[in-house]
PDB file of N, CA and C in Angstrom:
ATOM      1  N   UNK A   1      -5.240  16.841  -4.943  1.00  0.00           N
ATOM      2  CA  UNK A   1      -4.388  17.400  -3.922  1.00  0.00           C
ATOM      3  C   UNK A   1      -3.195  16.480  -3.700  1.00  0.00           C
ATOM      4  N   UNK A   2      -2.124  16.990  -3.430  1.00  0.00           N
ATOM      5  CA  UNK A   2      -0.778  16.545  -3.889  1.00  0.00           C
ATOM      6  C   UNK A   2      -0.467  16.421  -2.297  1.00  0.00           C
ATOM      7  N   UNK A   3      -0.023  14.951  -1.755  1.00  0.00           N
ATOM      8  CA  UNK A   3       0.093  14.785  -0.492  1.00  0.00           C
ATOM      9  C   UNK A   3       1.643  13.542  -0.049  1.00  0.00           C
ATOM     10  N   UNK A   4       2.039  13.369   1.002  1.00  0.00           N
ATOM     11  CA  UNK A   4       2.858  12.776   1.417  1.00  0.00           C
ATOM     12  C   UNK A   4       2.598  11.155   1.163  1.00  0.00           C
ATOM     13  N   UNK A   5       3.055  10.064   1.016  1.00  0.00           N
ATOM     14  CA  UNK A   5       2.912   8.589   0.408  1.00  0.00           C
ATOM     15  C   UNK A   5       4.237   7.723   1.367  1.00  0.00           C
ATOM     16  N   UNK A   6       3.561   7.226   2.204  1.00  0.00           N
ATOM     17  CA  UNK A   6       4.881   6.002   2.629  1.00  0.00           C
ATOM     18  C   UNK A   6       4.385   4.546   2.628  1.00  0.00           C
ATOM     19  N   UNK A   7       4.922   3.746   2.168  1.00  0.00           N
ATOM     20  CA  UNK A   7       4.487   2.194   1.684  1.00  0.00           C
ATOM     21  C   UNK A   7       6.068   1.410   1.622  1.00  0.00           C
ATOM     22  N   UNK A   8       5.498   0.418   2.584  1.00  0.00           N
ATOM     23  CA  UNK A   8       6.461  -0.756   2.712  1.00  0.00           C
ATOM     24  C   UNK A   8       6.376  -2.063   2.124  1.00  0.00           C
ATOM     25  N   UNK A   9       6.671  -3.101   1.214  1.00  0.00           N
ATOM     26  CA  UNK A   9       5.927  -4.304   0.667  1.00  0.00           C
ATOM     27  C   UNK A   9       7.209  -4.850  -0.182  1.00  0.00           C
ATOM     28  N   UNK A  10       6.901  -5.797  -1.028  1.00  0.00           N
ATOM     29  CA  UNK A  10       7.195  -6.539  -2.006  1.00  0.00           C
ATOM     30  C   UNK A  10       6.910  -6.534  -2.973  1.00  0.00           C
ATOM     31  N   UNK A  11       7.918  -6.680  -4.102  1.00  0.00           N
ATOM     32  CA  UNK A  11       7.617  -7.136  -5.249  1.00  0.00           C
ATOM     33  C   UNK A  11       7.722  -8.427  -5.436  1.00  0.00           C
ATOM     34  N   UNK A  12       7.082  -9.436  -6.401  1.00  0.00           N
ATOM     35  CA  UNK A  12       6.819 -10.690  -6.605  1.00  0.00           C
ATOM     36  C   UNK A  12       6.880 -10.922  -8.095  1.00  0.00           C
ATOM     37  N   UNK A  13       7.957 -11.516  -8.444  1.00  0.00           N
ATOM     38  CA  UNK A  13       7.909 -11.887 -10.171  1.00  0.00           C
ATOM     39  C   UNK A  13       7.107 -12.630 -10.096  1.00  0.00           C
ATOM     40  N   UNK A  14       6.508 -12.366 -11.343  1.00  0.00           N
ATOM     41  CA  UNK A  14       5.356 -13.142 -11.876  1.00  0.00           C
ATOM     42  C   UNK A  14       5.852 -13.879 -13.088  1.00  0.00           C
ATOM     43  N   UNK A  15       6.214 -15.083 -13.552  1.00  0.00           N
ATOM     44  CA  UNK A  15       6.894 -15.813 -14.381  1.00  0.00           C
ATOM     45  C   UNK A  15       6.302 -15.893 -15.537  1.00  0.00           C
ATOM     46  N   UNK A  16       6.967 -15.394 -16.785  1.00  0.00           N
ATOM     47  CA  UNK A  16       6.934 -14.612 -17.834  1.00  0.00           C
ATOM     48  C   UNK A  16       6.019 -16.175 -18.929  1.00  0.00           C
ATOM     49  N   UNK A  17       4.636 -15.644 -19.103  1.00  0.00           N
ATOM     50  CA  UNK A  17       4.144 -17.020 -20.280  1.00  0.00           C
ATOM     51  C   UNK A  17       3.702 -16.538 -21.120  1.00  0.00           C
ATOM     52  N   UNK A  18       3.718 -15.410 -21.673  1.00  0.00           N
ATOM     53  CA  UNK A  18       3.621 -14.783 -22.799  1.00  0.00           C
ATOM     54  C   UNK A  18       3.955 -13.414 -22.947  1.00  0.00           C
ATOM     55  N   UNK A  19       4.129 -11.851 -23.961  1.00  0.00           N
ATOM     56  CA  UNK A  19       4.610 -11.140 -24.176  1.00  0.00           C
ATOM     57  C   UNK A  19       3.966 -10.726 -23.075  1.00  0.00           C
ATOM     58  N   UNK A  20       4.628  -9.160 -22.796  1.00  0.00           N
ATOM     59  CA  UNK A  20       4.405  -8.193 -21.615  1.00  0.00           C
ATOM     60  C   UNK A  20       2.635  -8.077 -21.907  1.00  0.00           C
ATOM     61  N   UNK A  21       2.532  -7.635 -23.274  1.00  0.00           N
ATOM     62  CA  UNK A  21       0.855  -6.881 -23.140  1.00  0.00           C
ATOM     63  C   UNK A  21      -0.127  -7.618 -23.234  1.00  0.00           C
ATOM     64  N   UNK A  22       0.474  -9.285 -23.739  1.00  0.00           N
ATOM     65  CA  UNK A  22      -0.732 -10.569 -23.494  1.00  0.00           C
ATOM     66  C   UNK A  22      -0.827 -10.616 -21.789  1.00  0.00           C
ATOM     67  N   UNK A  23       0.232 -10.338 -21.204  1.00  0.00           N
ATOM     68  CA  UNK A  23       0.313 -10.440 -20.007  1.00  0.00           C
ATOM     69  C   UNK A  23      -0.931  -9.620 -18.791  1.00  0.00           C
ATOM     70  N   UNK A  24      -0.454  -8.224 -19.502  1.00  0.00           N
ATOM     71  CA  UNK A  24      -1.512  -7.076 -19.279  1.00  0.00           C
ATOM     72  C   UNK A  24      -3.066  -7.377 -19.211  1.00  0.00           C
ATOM     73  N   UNK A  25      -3.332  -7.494 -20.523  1.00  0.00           N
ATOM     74  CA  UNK A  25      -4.469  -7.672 -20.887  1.00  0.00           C
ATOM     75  C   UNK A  25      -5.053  -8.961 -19.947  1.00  0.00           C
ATOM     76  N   UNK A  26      -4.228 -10.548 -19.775  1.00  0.00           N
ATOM     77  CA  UNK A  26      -4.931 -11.218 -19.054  1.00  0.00           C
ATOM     78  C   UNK A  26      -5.206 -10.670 -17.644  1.00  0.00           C
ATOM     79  N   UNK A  27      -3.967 -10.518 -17.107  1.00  0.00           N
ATOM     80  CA  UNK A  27      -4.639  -9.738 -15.789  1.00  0.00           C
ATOM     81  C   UNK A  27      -5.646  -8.487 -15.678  1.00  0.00           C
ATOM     82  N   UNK A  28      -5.542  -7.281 -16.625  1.00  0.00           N
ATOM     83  CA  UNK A  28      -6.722  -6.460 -16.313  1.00  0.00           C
ATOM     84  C   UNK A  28      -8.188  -7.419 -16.694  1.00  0.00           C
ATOM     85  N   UNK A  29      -7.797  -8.429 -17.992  1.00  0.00           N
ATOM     86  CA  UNK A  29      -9.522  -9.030 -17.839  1.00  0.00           C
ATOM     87  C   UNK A  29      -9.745  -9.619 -16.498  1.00  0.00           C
ATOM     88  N   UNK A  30      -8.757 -10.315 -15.834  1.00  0.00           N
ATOM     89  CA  UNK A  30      -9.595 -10.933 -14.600  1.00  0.00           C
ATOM     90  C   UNK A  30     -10.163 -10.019 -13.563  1.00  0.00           C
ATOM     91  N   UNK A  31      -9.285  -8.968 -13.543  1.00  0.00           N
ATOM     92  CA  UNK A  31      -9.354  -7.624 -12.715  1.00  0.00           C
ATOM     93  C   UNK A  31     -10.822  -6.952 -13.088  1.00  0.00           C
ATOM     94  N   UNK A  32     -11.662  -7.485 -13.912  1.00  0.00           N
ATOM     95  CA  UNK A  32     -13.400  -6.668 -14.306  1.00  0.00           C
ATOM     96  C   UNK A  32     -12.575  -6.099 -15.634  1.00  0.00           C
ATOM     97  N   UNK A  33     -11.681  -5.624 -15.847  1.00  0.00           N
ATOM     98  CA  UNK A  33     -11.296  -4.579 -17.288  1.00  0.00           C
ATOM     99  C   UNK A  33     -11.780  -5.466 -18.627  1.00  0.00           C
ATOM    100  N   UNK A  34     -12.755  -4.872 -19.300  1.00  0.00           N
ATOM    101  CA  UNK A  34     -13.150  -6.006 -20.394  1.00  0.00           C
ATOM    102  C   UNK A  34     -12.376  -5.297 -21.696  1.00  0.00           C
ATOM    103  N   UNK A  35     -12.020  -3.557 -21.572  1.00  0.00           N
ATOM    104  CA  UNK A  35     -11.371  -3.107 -22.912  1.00  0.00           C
ATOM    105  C   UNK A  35     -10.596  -1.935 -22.309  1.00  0.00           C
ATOM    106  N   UNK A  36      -9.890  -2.207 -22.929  1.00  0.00           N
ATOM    107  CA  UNK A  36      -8.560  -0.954 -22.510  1.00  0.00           C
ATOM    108  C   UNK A  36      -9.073   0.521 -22.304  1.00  0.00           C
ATOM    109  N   UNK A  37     -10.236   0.773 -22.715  1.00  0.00           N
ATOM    110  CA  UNK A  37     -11.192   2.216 -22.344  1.00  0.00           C
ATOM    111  C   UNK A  37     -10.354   3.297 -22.951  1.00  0.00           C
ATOM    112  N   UNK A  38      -9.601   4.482 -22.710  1.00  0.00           N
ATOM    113  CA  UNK A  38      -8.958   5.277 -23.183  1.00  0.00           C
ATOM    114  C   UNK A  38      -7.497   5.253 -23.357  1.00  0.00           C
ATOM    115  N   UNK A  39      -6.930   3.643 -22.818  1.00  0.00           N
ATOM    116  CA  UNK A  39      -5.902   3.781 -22.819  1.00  0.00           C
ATOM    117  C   UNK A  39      -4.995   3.111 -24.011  1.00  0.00           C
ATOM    118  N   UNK A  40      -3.797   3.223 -24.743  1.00  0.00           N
ATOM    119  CA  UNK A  40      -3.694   2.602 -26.546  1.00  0.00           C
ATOM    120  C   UNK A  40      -3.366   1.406 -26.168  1.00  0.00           C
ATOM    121  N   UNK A  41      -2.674   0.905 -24.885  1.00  0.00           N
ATOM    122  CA  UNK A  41      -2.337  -0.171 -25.000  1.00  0.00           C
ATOM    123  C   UNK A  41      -3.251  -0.884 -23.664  1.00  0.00           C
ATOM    124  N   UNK A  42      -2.745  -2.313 -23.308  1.00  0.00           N
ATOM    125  CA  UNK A  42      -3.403  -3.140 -21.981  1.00  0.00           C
ATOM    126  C   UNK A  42      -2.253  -2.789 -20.813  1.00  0.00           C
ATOM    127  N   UNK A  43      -0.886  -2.630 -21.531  1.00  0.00           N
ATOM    128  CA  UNK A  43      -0.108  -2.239 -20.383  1.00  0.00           C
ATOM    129  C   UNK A  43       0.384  -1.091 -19.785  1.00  0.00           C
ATOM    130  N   UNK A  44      -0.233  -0.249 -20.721  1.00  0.00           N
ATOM    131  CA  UNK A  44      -0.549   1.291 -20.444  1.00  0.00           C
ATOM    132  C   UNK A  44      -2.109   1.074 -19.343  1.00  0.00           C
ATOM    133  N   UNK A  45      -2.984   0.415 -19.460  1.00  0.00           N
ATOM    134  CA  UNK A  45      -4.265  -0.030 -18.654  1.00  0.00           C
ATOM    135  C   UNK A  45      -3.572  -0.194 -17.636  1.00  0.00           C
ATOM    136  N   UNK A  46      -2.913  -1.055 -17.617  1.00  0.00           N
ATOM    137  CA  UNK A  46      -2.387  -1.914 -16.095  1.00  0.00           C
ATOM    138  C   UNK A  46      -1.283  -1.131 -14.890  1.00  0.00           C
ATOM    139  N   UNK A  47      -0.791  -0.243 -15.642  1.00  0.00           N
ATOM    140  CA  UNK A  47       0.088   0.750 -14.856  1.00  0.00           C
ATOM    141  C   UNK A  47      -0.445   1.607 -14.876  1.00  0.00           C
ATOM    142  N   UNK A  48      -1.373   2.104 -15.409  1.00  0.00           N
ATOM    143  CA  UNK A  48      -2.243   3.565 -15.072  1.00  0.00           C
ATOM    144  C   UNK A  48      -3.348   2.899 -13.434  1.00  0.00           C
ATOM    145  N   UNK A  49      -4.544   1.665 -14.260  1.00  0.00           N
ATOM    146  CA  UNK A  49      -5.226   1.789 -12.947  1.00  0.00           C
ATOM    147  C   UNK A  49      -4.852   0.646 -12.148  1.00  0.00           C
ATOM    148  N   UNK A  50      -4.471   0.234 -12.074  1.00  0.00           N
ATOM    149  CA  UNK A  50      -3.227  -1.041 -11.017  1.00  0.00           C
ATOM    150  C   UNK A  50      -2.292  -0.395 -10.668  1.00  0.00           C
ATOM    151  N   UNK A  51      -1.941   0.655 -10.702  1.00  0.00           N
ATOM    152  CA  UNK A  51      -0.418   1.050 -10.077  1.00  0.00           C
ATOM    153  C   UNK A  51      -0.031   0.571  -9.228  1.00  0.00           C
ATOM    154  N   UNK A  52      -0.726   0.163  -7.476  1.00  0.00           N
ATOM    155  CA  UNK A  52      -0.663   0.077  -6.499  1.00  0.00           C
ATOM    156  C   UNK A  52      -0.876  -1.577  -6.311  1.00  0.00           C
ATOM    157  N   UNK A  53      -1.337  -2.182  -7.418  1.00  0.00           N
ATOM    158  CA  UNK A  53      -1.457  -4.043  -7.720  1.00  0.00           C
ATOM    159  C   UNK A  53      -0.273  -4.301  -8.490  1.00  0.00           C
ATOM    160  N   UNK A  54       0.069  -3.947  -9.419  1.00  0.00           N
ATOM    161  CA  UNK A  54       1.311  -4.216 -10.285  1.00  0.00           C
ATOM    162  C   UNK A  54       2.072  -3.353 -11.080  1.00  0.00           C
ATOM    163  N   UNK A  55       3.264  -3.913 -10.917  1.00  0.00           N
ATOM    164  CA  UNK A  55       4.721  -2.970 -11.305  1.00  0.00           C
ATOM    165  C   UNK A  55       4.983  -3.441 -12.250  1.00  0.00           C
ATOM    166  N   UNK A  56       5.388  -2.868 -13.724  1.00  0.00           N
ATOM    167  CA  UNK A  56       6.304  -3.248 -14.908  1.00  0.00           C
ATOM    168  C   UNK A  56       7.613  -2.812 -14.919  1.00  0.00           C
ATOM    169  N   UNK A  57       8.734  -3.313 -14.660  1.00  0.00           N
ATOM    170  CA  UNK A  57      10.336  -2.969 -15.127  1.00  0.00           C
ATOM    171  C   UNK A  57      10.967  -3.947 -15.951  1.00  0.00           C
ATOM    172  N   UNK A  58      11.452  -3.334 -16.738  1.00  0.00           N
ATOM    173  CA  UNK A  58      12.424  -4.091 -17.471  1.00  0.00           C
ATOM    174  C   UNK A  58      11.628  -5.203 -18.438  1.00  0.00           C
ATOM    175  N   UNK A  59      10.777  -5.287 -19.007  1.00  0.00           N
ATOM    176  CA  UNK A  59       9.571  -5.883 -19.214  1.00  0.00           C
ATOM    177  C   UNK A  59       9.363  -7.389 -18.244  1.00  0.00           C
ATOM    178  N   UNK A  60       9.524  -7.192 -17.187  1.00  0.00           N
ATOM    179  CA  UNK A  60       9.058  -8.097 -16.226  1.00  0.00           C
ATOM    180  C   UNK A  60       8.035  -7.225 -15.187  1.00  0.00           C
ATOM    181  N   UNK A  61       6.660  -8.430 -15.087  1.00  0.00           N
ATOM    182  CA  UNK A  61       5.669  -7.545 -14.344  1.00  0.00           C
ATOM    183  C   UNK A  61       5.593  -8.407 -13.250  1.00  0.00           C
ATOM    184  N   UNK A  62       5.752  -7.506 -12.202  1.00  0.00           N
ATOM    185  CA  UNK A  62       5.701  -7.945 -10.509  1.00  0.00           C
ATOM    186  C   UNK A  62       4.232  -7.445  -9.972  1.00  0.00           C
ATOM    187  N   UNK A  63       3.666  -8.431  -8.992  1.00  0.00           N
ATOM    188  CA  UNK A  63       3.249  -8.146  -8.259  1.00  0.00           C
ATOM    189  C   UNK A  63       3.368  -7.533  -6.770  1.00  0.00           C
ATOM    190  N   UNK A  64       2.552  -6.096  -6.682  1.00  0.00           N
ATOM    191  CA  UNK A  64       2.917  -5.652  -5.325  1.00  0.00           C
ATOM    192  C   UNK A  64       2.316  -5.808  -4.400  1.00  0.00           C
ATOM    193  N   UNK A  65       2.822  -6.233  -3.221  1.00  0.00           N
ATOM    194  CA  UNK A  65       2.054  -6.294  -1.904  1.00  0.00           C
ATOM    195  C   UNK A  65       2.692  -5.370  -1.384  1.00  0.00           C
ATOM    196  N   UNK A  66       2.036  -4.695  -0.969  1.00  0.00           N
ATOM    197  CA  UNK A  66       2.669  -2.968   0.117  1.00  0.00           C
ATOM    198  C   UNK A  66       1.422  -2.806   0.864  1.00  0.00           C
ATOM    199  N   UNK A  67       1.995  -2.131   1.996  1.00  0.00           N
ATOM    200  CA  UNK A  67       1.518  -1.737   3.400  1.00  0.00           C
ATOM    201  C   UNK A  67       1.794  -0.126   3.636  1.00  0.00           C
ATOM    202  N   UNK A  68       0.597   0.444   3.644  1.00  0.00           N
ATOM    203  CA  UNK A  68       0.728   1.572   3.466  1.00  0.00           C
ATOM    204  C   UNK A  68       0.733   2.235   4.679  1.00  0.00           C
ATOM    205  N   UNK A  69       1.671   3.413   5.119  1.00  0.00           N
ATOM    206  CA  UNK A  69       2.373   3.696   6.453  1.00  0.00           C
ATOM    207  C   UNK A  69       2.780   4.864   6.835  1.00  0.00           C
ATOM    208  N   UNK A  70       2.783   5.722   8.504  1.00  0.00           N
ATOM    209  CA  UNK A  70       2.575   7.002   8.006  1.00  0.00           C
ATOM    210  C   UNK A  70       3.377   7.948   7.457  1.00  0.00           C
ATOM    211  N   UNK A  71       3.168   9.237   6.659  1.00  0.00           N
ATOM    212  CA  UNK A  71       3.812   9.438   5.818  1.00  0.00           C
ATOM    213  C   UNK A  71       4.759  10.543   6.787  1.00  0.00           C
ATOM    214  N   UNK A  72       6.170  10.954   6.350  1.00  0.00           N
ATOM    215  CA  UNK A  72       6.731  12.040   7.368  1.00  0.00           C
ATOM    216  C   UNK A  72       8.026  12.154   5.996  1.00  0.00           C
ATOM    217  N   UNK A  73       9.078  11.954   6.453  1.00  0.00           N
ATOM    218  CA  UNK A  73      10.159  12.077   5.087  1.00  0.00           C
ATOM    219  C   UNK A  73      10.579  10.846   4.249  1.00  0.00           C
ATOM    220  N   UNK A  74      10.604  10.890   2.973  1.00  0.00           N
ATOM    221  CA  UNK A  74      11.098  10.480   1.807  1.00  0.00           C
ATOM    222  C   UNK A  74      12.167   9.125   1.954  1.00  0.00           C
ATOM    223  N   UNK A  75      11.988   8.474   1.920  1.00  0.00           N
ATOM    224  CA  UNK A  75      12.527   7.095   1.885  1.00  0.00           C
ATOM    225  C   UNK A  75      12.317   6.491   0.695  1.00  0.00           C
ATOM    226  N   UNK A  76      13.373   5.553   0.042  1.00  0.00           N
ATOM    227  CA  UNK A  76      13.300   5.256  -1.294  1.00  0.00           C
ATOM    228  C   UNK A  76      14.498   3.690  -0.796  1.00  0.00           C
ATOM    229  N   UNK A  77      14.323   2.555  -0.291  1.00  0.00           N
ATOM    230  CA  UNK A  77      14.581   1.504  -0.291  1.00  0.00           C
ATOM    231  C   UNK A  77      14.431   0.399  -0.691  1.00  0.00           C
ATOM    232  N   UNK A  78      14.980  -0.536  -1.505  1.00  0.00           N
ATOM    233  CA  UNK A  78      14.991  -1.630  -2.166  1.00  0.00           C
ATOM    234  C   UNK A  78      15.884  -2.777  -1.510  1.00  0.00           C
ATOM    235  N   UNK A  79      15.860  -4.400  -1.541  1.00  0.00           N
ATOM    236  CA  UNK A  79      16.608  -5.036  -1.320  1.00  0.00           C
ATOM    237  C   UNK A  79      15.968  -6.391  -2.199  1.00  0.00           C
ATOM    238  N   UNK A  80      16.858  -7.215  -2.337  1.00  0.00           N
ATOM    239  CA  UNK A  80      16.531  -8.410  -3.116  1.00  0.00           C
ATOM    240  C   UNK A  80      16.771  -9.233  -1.948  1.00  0.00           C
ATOM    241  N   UNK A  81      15.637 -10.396  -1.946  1.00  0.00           N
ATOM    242  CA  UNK A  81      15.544 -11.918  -0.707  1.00  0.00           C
ATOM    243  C   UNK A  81      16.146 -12.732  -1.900  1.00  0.00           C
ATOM    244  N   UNK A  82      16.066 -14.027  -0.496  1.00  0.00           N
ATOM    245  CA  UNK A  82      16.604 -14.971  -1.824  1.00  0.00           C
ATOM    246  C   UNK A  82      15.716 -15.740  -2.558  1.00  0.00           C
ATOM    247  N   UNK A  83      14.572 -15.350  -2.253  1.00  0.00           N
ATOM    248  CA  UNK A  83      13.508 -15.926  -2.657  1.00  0.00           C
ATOM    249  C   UNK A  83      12.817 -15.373  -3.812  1.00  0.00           C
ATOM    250  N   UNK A  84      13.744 -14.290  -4.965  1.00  0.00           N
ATOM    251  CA  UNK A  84      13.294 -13.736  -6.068  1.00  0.00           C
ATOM    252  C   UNK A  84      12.850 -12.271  -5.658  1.00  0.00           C
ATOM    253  N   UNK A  85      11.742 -12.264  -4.558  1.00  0.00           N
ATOM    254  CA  UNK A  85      11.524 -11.184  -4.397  1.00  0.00           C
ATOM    255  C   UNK A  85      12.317 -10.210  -3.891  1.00  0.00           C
ATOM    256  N   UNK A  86      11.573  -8.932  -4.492  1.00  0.00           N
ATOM    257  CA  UNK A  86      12.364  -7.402  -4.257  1.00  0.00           C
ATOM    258  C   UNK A  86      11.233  -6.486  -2.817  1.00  0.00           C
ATOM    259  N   UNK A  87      12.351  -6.914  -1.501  1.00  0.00           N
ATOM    260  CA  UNK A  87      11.472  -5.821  -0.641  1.00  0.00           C
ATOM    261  C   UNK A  87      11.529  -4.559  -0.942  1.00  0.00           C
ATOM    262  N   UNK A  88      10.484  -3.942  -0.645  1.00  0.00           N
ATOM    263  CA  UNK A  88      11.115  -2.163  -0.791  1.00  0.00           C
ATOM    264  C   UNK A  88      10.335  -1.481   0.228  1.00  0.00           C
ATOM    265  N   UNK A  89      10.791  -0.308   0.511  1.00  0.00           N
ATOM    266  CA  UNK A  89      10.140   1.251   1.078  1.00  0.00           C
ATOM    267  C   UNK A  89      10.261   2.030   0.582  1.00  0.00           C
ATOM    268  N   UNK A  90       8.795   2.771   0.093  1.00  0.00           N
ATOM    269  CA  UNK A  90       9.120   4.428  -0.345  1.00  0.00           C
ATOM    270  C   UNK A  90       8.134   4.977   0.207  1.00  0.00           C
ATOM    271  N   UNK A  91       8.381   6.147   0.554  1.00  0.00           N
ATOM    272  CA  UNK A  91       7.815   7.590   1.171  1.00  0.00           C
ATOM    273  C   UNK A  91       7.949   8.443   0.586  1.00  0.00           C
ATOM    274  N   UNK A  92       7.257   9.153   0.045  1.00  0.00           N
ATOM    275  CA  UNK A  92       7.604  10.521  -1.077  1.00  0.00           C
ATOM    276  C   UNK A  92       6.028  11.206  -0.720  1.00  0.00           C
ATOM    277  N   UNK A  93       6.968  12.525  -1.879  1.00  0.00           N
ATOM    278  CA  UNK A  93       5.254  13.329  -1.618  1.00  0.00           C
ATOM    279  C   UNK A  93       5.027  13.218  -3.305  1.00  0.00           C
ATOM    280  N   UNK A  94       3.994  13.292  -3.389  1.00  0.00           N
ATOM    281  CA  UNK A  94       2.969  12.743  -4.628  1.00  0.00           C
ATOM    282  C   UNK A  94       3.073  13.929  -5.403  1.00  0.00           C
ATOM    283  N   UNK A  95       3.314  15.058  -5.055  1.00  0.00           N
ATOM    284  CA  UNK A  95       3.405  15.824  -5.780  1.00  0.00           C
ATOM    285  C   UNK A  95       4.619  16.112  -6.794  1.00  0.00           C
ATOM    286  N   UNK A  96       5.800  15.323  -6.364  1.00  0.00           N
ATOM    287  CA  UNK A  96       6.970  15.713  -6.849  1.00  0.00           C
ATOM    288  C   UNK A  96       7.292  14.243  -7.257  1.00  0.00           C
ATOM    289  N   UNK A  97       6.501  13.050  -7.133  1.00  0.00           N
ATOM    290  CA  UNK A  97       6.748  11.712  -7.750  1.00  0.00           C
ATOM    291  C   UNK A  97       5.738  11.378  -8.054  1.00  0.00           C
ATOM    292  N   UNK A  98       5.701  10.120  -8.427  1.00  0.00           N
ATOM    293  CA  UNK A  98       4.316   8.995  -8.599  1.00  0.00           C
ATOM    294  C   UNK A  98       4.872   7.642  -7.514  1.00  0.00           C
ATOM    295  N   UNK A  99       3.977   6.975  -7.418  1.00  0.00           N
ATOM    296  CA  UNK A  99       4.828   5.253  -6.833  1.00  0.00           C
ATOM    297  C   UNK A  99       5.337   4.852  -7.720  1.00  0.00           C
ATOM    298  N   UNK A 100       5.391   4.770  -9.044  1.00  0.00           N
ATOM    299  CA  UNK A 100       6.217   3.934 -10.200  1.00  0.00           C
ATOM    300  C   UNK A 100       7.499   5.011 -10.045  1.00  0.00           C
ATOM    301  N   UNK A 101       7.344   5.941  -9.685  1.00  0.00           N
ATOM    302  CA  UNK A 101       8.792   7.001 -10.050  1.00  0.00           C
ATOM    303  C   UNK A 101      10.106   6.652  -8.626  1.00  0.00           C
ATOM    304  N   UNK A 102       9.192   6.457  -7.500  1.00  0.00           N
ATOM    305  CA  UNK A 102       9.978   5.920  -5.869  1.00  0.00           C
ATOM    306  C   UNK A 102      10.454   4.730  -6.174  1.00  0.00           C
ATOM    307  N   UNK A 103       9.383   3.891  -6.738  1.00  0.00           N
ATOM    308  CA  UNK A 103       9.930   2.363  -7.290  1.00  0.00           C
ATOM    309  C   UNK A 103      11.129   2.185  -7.728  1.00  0.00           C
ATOM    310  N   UNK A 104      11.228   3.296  -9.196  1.00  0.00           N
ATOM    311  CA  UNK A 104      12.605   3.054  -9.795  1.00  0.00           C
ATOM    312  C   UNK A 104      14.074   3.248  -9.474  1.00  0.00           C
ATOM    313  N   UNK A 105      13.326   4.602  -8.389  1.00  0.00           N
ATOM    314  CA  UNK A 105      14.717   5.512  -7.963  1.00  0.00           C
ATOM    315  C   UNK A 105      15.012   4.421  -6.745  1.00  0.00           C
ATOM    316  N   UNK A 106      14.082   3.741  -6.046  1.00  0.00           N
ATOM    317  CA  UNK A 106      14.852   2.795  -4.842  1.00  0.00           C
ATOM    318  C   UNK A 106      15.827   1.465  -5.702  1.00  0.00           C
ATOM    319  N   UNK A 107      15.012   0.990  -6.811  1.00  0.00           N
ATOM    320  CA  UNK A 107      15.628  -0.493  -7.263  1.00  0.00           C
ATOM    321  C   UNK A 107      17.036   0.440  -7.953  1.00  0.00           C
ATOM    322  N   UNK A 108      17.158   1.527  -8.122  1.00  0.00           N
ATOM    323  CA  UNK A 108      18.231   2.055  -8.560  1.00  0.00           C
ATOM    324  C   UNK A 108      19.880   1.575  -7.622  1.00  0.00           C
ATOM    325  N   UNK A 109      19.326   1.288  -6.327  1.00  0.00           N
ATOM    326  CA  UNK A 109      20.283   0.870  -5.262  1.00  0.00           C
ATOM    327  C   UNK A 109      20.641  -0.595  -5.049  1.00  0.00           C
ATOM    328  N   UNK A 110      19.909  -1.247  -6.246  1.00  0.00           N
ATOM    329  CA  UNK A 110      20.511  -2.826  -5.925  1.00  0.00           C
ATOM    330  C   UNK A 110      20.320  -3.535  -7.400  1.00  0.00           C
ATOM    331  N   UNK A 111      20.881  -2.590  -8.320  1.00  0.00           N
ATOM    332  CA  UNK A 111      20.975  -3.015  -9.811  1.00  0.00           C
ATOM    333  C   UNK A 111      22.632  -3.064  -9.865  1.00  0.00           C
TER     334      UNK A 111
END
């Protein structure tokens, strides 16, 4: 069932020590994931069932901390601190996005 989504948080670079999908793979193993299960890759794993733990753009993978909040209309906000991290807000309805899809369309406003 396809419903309304509002979440306020951060993104957090995570500083790059090996390729994107060595990357993947270490975090889903610590995460319990011992094999990618149906999915071809680890970073196809990690954005399918982490969506809501970690973000991939640009092949840099952030960690998200978001606060999930109530849902009413569509908000799609991004800002950069000076501290690396990317705050954001999105509110959407699930039916007509995903959170990786609000993600992109907000950082769209401070690229």
């Amino acid at each position: 069932m396809s419903e309304t989504e509002h979440y306020t948080g951060e993104l957090i670079k995570i500083p790059k020590t090996s390729s994107v999908e060595d990357m993947c793979k270490q975090i889903c193993q610590e995460s319990g994931m011992l094999e990618t299960g149906y999915y071809e890759t680890w970073r196809e794993a990690l954005e399918y069932d982490f969506d809501k733990d970690y973000f991939i753009y640009d092949d840099v993978i952030y960690k998200v901390d978001l606060v999930e909040n109530d849902p009413y209309d569509d908000i799609f906000r991004a800002s950069k601190s000076c501290n690396g991290r990317i705050k954001f807000e999105v509110k959407y309805y699930n039916g007509g996005c995903c959170f990786s899809e609000a993600l992109k369309e907000a950082l769209k406003g401070i690229e």
